[in-house]
PDB file of N, CA and C in Angstrom:
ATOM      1  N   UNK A   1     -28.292  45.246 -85.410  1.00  0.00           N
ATOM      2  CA  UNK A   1     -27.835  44.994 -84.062  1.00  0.00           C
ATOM      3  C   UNK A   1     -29.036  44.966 -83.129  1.00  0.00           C
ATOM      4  N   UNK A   2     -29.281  44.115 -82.257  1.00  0.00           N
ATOM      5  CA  UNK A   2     -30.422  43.935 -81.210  1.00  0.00           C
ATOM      6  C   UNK A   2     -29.854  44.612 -79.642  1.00  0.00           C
ATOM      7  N   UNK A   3     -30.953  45.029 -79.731  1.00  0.00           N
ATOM      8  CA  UNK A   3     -30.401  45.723 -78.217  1.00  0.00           C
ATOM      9  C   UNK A   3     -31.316  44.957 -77.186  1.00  0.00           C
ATOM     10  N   UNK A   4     -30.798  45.262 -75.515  1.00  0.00           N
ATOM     11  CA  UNK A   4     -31.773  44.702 -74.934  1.00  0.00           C
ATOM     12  C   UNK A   4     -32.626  45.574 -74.903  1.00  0.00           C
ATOM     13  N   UNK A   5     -34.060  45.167 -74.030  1.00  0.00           N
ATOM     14  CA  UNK A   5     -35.037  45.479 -74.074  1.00  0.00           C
ATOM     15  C   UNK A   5     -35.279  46.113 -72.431  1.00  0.00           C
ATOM     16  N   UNK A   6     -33.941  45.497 -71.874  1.00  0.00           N
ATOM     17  CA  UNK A   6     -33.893  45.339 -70.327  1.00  0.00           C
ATOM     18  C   UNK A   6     -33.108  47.312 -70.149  1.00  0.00           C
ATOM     19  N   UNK A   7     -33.688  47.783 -68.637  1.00  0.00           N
ATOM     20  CA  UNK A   7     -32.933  48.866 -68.428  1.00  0.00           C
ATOM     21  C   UNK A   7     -31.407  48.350 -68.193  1.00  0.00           C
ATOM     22  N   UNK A   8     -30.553  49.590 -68.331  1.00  0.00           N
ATOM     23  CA  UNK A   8     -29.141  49.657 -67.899  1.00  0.00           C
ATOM     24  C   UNK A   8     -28.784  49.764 -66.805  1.00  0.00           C
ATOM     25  N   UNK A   9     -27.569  49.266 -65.836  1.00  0.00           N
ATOM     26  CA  UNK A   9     -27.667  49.601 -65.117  1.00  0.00           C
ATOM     27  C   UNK A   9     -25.963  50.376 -64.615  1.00  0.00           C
ATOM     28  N   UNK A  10     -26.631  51.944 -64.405  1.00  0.00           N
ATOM     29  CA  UNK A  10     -25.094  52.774 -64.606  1.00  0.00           C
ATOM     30  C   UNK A  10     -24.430  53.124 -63.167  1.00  0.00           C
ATOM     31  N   UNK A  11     -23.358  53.254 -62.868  1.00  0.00           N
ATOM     32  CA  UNK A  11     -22.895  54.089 -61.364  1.00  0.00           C
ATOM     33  C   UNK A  11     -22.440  55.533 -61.935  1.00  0.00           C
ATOM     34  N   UNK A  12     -22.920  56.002 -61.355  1.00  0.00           N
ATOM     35  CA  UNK A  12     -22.407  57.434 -60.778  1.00  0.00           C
ATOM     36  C   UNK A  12     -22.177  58.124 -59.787  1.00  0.00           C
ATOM     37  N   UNK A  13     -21.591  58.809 -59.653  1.00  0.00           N
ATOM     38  CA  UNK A  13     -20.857  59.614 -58.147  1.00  0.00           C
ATOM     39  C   UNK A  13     -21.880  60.947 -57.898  1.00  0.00           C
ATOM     40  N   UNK A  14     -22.376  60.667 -56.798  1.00  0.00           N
ATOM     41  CA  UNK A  14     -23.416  62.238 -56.166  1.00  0.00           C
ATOM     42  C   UNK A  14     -22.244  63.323 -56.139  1.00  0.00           C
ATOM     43  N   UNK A  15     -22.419  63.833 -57.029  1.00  0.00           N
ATOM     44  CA  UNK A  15     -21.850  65.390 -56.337  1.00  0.00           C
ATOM     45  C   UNK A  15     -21.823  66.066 -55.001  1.00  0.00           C
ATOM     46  N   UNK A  16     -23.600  65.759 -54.674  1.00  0.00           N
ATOM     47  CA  UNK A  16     -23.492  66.298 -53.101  1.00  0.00           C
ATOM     48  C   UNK A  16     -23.368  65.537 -51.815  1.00  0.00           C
ATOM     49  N   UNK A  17     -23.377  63.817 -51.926  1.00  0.00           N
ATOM     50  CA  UNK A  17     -23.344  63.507 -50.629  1.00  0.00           C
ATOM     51  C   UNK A  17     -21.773  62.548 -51.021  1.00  0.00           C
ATOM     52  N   UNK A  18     -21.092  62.750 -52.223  1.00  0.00           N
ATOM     53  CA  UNK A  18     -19.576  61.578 -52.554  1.00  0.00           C
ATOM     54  C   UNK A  18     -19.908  60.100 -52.433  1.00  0.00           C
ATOM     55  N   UNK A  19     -21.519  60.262 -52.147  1.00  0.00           N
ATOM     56  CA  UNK A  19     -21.170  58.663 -52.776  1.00  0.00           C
ATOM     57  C   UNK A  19     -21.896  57.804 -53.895  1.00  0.00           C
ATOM     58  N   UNK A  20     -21.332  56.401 -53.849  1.00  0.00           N
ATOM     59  CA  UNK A  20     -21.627  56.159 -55.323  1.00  0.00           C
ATOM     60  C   UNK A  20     -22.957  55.680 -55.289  1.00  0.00           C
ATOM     61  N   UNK A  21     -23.686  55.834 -56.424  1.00  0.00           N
ATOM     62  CA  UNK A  21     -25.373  55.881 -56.857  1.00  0.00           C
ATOM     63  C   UNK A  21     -25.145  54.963 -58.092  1.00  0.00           C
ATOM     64  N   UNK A  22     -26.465  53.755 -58.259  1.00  0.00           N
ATOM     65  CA  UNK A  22     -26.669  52.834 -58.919  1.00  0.00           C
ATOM     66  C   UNK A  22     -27.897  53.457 -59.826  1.00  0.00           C
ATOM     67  N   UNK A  23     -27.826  53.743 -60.829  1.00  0.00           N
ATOM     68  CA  UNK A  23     -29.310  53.870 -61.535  1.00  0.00           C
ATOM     69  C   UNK A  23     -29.841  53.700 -62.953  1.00  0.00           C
ATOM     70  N   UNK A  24     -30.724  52.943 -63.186  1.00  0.00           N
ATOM     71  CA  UNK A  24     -31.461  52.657 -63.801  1.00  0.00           C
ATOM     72  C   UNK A  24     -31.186  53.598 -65.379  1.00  0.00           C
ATOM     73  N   UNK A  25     -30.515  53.781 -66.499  1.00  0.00           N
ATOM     74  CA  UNK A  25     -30.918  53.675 -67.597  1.00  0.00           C
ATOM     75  C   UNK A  25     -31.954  53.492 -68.263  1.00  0.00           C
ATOM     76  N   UNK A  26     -32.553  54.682 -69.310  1.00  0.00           N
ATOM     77  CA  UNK A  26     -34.085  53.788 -69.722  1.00  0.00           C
ATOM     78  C   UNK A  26     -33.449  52.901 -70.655  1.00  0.00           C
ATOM     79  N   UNK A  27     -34.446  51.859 -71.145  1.00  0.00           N
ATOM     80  CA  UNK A  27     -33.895  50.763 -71.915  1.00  0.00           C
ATOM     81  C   UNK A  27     -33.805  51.216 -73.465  1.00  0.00           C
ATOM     82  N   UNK A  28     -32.900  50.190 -73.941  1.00  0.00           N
ATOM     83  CA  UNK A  28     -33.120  50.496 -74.989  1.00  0.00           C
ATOM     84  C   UNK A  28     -33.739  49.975 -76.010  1.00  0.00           C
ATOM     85  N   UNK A  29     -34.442  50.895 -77.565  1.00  0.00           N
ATOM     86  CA  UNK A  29     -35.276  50.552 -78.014  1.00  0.00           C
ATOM     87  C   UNK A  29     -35.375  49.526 -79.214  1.00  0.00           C
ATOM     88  N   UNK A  30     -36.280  48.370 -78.968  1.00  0.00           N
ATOM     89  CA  UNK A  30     -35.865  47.023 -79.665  1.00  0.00           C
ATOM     90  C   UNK A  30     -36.378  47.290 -80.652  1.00  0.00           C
ATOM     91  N   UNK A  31     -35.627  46.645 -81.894  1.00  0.00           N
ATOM     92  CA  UNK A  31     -36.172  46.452 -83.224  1.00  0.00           C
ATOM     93  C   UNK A  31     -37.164  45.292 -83.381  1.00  0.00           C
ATOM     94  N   UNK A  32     -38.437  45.693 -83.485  1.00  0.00           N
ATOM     95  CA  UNK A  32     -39.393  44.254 -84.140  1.00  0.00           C
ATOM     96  C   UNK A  32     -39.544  44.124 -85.421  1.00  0.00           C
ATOM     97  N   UNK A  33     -38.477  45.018 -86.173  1.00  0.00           N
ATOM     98  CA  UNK A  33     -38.564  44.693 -87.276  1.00  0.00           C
ATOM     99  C   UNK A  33     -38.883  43.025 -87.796  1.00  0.00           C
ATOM    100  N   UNK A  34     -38.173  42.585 -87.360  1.00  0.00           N
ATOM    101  CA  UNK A  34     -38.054  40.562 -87.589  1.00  0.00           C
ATOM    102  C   UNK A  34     -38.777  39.746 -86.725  1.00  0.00           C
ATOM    103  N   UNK A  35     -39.475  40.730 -85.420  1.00  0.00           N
ATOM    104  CA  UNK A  35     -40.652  39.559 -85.072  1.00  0.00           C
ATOM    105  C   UNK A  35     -42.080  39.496 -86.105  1.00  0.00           C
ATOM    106  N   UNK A  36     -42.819  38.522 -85.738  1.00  0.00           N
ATOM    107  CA  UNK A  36     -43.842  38.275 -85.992  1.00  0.00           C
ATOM    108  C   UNK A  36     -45.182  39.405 -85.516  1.00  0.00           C
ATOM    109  N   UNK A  37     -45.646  39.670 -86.121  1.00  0.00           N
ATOM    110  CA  UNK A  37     -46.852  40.613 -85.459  1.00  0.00           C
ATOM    111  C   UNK A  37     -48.086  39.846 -85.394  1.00  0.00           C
ATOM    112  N   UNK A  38     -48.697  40.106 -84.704  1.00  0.00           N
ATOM    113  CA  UNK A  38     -49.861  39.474 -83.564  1.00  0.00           C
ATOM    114  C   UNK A  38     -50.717  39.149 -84.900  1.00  0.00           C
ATOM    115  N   UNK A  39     -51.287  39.550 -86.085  1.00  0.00           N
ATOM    116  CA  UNK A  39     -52.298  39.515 -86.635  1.00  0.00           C
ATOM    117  C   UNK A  39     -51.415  38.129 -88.091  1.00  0.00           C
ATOM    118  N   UNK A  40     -50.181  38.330 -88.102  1.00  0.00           N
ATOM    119  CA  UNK A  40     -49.835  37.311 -88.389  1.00  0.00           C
ATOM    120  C   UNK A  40     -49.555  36.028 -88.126  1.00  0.00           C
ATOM    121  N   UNK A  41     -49.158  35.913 -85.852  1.00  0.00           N
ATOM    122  CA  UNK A  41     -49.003  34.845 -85.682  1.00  0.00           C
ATOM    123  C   UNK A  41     -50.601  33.598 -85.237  1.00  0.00           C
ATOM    124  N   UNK A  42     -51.734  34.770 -85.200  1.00  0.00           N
ATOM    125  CA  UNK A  42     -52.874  34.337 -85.372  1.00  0.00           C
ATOM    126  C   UNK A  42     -53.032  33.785 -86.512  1.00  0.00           C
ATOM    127  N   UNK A  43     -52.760  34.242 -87.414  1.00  0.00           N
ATOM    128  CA  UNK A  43     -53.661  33.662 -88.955  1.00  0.00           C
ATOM    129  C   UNK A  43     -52.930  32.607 -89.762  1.00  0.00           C
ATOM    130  N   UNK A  44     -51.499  32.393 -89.583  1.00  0.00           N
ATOM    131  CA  UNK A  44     -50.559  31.509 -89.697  1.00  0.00           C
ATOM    132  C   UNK A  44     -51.349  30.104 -89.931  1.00  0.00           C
ATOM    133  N   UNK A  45     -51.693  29.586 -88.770  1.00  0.00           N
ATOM    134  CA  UNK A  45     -52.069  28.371 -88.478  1.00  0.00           C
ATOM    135  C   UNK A  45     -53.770  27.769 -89.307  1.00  0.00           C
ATOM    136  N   UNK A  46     -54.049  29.489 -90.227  1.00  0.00           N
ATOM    137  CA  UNK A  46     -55.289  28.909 -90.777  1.00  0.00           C
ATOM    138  C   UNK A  46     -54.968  29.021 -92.019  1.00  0.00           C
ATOM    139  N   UNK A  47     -53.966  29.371 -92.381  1.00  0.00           N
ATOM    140  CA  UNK A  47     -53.656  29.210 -94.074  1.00  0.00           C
ATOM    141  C   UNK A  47     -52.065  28.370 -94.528  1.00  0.00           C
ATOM    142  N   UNK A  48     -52.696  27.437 -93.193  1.00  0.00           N
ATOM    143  CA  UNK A  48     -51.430  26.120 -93.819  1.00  0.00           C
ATOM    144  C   UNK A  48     -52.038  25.067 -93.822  1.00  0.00           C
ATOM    145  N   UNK A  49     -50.917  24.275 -94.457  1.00  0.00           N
ATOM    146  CA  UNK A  49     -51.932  22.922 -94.596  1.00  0.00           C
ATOM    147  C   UNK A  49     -51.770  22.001 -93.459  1.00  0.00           C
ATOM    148  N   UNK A  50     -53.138  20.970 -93.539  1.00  0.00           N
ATOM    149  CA  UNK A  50     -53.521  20.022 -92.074  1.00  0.00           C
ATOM    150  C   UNK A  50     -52.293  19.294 -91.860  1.00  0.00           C
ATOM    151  N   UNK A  51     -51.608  19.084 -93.023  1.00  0.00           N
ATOM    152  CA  UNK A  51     -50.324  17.871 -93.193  1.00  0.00           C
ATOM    153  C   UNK A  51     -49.075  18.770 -92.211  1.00  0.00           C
ATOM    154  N   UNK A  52     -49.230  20.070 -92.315  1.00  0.00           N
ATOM    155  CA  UNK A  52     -47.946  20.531 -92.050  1.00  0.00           C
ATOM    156  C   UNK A  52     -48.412  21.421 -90.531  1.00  0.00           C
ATOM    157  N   UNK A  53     -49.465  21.374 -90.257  1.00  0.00           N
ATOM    158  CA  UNK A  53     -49.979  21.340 -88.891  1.00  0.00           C
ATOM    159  C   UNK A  53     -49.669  20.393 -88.076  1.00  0.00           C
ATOM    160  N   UNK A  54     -50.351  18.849 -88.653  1.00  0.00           N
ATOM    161  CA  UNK A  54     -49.711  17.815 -87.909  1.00  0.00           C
ATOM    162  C   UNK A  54     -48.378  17.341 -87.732  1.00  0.00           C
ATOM    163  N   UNK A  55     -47.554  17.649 -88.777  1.00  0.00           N
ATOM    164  CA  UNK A  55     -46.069  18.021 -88.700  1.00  0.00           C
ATOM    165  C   UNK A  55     -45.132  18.664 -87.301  1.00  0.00           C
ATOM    166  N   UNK A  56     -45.978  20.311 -86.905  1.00  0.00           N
ATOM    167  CA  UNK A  56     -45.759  21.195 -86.446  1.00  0.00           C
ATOM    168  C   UNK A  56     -45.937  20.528 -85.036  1.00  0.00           C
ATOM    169  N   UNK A  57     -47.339  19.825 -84.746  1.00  0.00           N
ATOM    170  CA  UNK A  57     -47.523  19.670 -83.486  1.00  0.00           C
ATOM    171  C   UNK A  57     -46.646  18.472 -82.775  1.00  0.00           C
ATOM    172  N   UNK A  58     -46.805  16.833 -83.936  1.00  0.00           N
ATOM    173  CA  UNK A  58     -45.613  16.329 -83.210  1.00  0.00           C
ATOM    174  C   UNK A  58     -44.362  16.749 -83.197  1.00  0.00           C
ATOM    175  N   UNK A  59     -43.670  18.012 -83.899  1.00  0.00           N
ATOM    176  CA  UNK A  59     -42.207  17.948 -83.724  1.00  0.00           C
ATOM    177  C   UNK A  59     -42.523  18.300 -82.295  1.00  0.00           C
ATOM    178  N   UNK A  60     -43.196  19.481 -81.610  1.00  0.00           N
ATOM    179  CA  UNK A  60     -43.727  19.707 -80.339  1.00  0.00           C
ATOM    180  C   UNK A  60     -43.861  18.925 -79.293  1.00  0.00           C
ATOM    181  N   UNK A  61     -44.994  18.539 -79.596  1.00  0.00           N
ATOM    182  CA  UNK A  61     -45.694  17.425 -78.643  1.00  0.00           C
ATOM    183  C   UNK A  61     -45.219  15.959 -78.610  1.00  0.00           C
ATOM    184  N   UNK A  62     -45.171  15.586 -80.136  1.00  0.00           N
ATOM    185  CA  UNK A  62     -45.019  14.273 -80.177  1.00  0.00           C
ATOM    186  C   UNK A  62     -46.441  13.657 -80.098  1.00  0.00           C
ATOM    187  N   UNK A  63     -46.749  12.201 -79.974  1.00  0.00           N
ATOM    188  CA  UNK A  63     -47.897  11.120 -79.467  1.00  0.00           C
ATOM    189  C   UNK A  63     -48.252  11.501 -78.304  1.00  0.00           C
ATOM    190  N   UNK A  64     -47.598  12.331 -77.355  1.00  0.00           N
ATOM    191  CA  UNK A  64     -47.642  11.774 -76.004  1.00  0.00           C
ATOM    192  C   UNK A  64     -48.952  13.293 -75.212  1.00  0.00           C
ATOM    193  N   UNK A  65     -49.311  12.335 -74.583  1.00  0.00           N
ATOM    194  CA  UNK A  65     -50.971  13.273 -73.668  1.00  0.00           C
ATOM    195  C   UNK A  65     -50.439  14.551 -73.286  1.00  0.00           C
ATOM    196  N   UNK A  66     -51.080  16.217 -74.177  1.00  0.00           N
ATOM    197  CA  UNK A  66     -50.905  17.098 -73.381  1.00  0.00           C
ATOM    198  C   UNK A  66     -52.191  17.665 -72.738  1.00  0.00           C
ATOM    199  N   UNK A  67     -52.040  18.449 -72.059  1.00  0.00           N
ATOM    200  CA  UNK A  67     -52.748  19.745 -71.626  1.00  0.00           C
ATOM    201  C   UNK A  67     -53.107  20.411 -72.122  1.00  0.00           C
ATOM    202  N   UNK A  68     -54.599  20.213 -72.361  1.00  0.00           N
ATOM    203  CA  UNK A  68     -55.387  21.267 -73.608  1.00  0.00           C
ATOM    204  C   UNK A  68     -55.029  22.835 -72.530  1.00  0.00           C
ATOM    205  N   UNK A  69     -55.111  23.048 -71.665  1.00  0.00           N
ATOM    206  CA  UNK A  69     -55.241  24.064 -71.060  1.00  0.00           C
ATOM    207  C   UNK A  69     -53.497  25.068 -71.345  1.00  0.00           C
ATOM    208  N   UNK A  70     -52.733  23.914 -71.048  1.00  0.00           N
ATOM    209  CA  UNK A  70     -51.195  24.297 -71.636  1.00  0.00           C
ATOM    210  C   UNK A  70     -51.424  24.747 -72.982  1.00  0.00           C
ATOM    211  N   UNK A  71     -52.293  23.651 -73.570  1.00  0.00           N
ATOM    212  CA  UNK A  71     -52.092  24.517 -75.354  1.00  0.00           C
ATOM    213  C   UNK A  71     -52.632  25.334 -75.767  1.00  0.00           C
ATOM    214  N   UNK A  72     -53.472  26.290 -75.391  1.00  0.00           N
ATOM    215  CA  UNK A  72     -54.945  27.149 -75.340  1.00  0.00           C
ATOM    216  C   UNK A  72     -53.595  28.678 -74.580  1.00  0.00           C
ATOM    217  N   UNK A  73     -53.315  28.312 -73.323  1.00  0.00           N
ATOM    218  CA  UNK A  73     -51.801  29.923 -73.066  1.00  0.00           C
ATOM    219  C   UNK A  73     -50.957  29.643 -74.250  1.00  0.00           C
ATOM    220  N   UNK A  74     -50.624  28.813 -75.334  1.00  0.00           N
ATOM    221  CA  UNK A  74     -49.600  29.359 -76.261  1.00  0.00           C
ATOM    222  C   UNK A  74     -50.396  30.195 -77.371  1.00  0.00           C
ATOM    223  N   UNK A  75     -49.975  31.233 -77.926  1.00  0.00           N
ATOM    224  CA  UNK A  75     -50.744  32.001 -78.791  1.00  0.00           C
ATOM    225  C   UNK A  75     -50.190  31.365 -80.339  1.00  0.00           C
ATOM    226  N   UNK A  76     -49.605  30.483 -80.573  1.00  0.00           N
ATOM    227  CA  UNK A  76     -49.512  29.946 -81.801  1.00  0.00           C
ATOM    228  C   UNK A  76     -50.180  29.037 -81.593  1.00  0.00           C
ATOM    229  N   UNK A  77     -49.747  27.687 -80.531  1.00  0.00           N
ATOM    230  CA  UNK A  77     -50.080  26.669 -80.566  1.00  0.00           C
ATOM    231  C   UNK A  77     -52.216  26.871 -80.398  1.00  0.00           C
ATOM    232  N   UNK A  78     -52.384  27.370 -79.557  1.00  0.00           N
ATOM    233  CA  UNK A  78     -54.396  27.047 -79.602  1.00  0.00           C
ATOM    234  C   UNK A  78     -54.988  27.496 -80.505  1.00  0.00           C
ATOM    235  N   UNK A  79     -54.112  27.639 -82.135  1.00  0.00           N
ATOM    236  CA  UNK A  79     -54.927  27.846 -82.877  1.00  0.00           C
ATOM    237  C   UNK A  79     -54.604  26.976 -83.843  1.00  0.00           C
ATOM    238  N   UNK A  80     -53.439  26.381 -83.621  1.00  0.00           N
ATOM    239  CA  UNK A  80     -53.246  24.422 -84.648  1.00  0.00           C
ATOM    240  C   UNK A  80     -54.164  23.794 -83.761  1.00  0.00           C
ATOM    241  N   UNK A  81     -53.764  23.450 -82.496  1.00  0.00           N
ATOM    242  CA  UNK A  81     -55.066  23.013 -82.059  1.00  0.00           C
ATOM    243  C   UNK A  81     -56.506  23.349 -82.096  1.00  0.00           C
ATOM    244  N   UNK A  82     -56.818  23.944 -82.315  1.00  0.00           N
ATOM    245  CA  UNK A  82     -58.479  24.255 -82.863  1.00  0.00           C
ATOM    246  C   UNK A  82     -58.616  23.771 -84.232  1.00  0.00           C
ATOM    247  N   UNK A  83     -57.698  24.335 -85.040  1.00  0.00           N
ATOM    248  CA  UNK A  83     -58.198  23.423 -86.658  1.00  0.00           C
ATOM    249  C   UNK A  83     -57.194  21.981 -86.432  1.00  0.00           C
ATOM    250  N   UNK A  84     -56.623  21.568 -85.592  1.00  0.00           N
ATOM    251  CA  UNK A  84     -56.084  20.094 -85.675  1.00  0.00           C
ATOM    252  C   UNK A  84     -57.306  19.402 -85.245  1.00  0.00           C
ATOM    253  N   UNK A  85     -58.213  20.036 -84.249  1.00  0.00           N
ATOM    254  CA  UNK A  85     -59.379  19.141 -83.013  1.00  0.00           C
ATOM    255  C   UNK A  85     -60.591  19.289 -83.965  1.00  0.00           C
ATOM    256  N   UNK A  86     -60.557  20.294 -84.982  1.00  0.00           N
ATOM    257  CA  UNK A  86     -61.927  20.248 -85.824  1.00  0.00           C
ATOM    258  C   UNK A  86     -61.837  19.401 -86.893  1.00  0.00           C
ATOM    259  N   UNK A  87     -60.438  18.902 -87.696  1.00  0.00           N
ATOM    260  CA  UNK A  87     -60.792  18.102 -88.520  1.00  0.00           C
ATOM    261  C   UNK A  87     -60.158  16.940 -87.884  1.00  0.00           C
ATOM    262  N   UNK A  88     -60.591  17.026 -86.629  1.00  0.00           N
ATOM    263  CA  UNK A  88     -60.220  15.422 -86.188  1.00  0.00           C
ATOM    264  C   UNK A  88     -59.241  14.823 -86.266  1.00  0.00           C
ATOM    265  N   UNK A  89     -57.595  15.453 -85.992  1.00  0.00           N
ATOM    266  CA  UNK A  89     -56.535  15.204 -86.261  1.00  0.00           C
ATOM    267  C   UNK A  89     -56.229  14.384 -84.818  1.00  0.00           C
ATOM    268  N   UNK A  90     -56.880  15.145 -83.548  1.00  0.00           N
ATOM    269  CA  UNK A  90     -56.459  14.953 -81.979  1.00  0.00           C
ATOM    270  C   UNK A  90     -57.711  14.366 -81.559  1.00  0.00           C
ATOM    271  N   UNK A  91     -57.255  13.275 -80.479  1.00  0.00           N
ATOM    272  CA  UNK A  91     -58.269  13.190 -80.223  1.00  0.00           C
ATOM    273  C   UNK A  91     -58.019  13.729 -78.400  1.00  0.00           C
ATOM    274  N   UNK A  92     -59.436  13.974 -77.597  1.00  0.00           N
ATOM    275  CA  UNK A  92     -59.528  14.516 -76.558  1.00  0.00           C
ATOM    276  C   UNK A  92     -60.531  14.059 -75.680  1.00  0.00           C
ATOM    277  N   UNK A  93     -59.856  14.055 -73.994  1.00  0.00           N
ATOM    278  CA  UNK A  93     -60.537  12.782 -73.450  1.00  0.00           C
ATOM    279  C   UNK A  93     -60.168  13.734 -71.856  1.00  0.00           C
ATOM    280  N   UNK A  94     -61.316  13.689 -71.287  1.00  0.00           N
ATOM    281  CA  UNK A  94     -61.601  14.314 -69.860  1.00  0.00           C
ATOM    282  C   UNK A  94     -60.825  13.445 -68.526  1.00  0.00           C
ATOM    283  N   UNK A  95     -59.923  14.095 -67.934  1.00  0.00           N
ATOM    284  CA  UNK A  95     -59.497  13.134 -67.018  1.00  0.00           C
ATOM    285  C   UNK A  95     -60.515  13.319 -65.872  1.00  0.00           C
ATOM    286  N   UNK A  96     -61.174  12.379 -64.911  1.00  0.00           N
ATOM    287  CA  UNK A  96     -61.528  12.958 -63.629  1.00  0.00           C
ATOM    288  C   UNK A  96     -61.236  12.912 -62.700  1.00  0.00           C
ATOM    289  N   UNK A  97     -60.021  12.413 -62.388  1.00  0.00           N
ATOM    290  CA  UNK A  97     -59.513  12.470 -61.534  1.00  0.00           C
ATOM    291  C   UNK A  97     -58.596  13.639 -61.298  1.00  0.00           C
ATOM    292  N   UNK A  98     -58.475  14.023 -62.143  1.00  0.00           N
ATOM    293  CA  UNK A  98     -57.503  15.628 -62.352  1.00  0.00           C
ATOM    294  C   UNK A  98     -58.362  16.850 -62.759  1.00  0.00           C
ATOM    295  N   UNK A  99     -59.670  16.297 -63.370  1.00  0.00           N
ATOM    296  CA  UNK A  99     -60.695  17.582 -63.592  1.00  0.00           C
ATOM    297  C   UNK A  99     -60.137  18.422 -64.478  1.00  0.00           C
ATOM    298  N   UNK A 100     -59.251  18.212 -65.781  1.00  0.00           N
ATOM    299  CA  UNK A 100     -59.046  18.679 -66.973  1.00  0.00           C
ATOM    300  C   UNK A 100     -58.468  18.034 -67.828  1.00  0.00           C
ATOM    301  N   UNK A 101     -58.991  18.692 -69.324  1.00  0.00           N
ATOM    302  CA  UNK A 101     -58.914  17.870 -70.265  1.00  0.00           C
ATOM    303  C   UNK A 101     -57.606  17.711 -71.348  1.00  0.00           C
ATOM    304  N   UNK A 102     -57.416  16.549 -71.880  1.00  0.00           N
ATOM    305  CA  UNK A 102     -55.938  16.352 -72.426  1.00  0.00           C
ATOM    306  C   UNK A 102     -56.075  15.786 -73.966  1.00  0.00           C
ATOM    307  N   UNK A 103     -55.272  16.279 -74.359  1.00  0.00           N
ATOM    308  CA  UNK A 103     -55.332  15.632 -75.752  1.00  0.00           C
ATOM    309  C   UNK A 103     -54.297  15.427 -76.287  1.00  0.00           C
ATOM    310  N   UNK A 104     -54.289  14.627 -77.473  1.00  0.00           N
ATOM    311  CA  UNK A 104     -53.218  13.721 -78.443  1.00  0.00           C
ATOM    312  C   UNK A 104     -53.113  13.653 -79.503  1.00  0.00           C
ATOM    313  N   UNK A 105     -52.288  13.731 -80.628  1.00  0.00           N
ATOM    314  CA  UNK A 105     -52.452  13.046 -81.713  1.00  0.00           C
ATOM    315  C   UNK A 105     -52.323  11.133 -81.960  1.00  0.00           C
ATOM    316  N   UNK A 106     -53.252  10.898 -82.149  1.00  0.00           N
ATOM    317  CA  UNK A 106     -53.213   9.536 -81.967  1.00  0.00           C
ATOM    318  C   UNK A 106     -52.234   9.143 -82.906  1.00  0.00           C
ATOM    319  N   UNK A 107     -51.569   7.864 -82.855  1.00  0.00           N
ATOM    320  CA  UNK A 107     -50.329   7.172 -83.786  1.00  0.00           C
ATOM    321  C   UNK A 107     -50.973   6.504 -84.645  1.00  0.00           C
TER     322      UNK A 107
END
């Protein structure tokens, strides 16, 4: 069973002033049993293959121009992209008129 992660939120009646009080529950405690842990969702992306990297990124992305900077804040995704951009899977091209850089898997 998953619980939230979020506090509760309970009413109760003051004894000393009769009226009703809103408060905070501590939350309750989540099972990570079934997430991913940090040292796995890092290393994931370096012991698969390039075929199923490039797989991964167009179901994602698709052909179409992203935001290296967008893909670099996902903690899965900037590390297909680093071994997709080293064996030359993406290619990557400086806009200047926007002053950051975007990349693709070419078709």
């Amino acid at each position: 069973m998953s619980m939230s992660p979020y506090a509760n939120i309970v009413t109760t009646n003051n004894t000393v002033t009769g009226y009703r009080l809103l408060q905070a529950s501590p939350p309750a405690v989540h099972d990570q049993s079934s997430c991913l842990q940090e040292h796995e969702l890092t290393t994931a992306p370096f012991n698969m293959r390039i075929e199923d990297l490039v797989n991964l990124w167009l179901a994602k992305y698709g052909n179409e121009w992203v935001d290296v900077q967008e893909v670099t804040y996902d903690n899965y995704y900037k590390y297909v992209y680093a071994r997709l951009y080293g064996v030359r899977e993406l290619e990557q091209h400086y806009l200047t008129d926007r002053s950051k850089f975007v990349c693709r898997k070419p078709d």
